[in-house]
Protein backbone atom coordinates (compact mmCIF):
# COMPACT_ATOMS: atom_id res chain seq x y z
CA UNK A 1 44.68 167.70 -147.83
CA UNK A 2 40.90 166.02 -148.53
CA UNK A 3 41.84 162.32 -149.55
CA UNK A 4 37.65 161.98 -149.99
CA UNK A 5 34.71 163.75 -152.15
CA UNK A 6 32.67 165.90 -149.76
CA UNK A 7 30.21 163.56 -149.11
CA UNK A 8 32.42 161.23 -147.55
CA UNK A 9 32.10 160.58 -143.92
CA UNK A 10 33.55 163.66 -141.37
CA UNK A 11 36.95 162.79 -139.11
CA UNK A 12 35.12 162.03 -136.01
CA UNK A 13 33.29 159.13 -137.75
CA UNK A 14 34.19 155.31 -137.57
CA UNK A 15 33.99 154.76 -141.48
CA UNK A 16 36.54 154.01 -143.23
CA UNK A 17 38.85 157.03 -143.19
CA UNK A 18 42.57 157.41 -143.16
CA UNK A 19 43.43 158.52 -139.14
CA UNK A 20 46.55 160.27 -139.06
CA UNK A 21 47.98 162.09 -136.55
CA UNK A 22 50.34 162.17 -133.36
CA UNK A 23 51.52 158.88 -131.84
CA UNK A 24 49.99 160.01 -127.93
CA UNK A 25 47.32 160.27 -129.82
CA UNK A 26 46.63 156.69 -131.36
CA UNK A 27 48.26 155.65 -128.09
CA UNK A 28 45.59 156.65 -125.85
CA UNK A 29 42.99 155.65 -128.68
CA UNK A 30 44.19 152.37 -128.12
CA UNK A 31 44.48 152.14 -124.96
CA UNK A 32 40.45 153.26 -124.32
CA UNK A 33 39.38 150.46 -126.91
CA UNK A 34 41.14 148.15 -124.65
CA UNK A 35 39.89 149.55 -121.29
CA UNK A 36 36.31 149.83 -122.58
CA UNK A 37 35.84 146.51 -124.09
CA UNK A 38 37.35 144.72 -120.93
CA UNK A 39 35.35 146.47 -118.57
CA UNK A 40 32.63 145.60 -120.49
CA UNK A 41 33.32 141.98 -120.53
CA UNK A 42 33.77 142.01 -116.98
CA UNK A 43 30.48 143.76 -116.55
CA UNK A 44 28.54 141.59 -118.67
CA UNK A 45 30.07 138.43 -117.16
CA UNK A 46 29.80 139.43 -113.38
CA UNK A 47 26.13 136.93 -113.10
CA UNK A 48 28.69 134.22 -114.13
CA UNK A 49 31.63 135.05 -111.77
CA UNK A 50 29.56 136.40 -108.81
CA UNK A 51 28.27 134.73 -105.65
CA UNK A 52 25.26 132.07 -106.48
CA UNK A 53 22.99 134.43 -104.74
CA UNK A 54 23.54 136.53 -107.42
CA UNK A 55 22.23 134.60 -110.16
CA UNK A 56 23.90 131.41 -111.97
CA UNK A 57 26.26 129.07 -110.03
CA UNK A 58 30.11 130.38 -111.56
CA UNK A 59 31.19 128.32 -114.68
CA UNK A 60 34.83 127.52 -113.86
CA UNK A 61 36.65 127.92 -110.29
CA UNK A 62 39.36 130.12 -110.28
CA UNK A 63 41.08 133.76 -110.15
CA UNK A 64 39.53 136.32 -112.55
CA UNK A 65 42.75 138.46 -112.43
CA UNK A 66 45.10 136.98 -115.12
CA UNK A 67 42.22 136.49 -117.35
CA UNK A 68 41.80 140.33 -116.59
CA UNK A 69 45.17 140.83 -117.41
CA UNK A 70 45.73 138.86 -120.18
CA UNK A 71 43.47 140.19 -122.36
CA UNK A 72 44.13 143.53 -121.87
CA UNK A 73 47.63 142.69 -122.82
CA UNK A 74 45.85 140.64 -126.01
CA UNK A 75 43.65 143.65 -126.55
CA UNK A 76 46.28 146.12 -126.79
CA UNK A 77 48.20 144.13 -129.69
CA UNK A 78 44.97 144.11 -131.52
CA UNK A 79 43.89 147.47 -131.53
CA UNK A 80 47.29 148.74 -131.84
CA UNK A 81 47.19 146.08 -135.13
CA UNK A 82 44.17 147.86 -136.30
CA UNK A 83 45.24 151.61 -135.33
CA UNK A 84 48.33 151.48 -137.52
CA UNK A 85 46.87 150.30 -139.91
CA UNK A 86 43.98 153.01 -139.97
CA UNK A 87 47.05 155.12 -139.80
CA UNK A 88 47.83 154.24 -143.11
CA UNK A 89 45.05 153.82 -145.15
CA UNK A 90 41.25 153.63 -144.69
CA UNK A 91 40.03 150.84 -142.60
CA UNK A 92 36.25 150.05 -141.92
CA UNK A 93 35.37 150.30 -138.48
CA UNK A 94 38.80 149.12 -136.71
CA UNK A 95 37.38 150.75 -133.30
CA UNK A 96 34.20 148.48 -133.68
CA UNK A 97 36.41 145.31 -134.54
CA UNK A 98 39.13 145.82 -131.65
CA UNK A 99 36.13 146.43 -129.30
CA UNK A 100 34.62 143.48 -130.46
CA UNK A 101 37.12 140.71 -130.89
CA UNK A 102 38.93 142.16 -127.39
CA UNK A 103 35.22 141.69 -125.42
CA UNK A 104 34.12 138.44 -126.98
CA UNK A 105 37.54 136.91 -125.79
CA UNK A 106 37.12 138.44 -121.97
CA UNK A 107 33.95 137.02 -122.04
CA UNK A 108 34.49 133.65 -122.70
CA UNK A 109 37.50 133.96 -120.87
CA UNK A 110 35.61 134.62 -117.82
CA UNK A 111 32.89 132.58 -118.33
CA UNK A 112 35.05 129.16 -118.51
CA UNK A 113 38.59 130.03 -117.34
CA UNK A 114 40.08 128.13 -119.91
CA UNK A 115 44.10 126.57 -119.67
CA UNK A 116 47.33 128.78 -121.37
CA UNK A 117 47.33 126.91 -124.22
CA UNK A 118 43.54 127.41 -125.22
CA UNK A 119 43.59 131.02 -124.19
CA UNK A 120 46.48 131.37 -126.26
CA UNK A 121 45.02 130.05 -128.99
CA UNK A 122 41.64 132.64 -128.08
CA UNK A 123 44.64 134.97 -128.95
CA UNK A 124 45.52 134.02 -132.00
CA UNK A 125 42.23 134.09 -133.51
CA UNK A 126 41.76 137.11 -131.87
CA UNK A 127 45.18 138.85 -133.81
CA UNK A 128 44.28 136.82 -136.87
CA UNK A 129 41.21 138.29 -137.48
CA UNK A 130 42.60 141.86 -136.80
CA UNK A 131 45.20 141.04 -139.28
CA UNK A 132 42.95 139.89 -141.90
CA UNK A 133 40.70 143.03 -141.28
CA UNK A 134 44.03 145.16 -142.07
CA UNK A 135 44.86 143.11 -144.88
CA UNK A 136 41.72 143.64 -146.55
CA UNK A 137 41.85 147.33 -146.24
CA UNK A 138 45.73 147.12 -147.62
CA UNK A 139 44.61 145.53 -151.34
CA UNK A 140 44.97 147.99 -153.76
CA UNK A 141 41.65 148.97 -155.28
CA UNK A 142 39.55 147.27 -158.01
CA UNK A 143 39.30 148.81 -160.86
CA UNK A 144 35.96 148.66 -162.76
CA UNK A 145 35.38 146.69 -165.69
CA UNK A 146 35.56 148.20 -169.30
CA UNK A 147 32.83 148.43 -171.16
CA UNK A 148 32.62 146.49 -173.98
CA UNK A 149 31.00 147.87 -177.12
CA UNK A 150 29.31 145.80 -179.87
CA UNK A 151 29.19 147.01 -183.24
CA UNK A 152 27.03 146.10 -185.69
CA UNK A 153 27.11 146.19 -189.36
């Protein structure tokens, strides 16, 4: 079943497509969005969590680990957000956005260790947004204008 023209953009592509499919499937998809974006948060942050030798002096004291964890428990109820969505109809990017929204919140979170109730608030922006993506691609298209024609006499 083609739900596009030919020229649309192929299955493998992160356009907006429809992704259905098996549940291991968008299980494991969202489970490597998560992973990657992370471990690249981590990565990216380690001059700011390091020894001083290594470069800056760290921003906040503290453990890294629940920060870790949290947001890899955050990121997985965003991209799963965003997956079942895609499941259902075409959505723009939503491997792009998870990726995003899930390493711009591990990276401030390891770069100033904020309290519960501002990380849960990080969250909540976090979902929001993902939501908000989804709920654009759920409005039922816009149909074009009508043409008006003038007559003259």
């Amino acid at each position: 079943m083609e739900l596009y023209e030919s020229d649309s953009p192929g299955p493998d592509s992160d356009e907006e497509t429809v992704r259905p499919g098996p549940f291991w499937r968008h299980a494991l998809w969202v489970l490597g969005i998560t992973a990657v974006a992370v471990a690249a948060g981590w990565a990216t942050s380690l001059f700011r969590i390091g020894p001083e030798r290594y470069g800056l002096p760290p921003a906040a004291p503290g453990a890294l680990w629940p920060y870790l964890a949290a947001w890899a428990a955050i990121g997985l109820v965003v991209a799963a957000v965003l997956r079942t969505a895609a499941a259902k109809v075409p959505v723009y990017a939503p491997g792009r956005i998870a990726a995003g929204l899930i390493y711009g919140g591990t990276r401030l979170s390891l770069g100033w260790r904020p309290e519960a109730p501002l990380l849960g608030g990080m969250a909540a922006v976090a979902l929001i947004a993902a939501a908000v993506w989804c709920a654009i691609a759920f409005r039922p298209p816009q149909q074009a204008p009508k043409e008006r024609t003038v007559v003259e006499r």
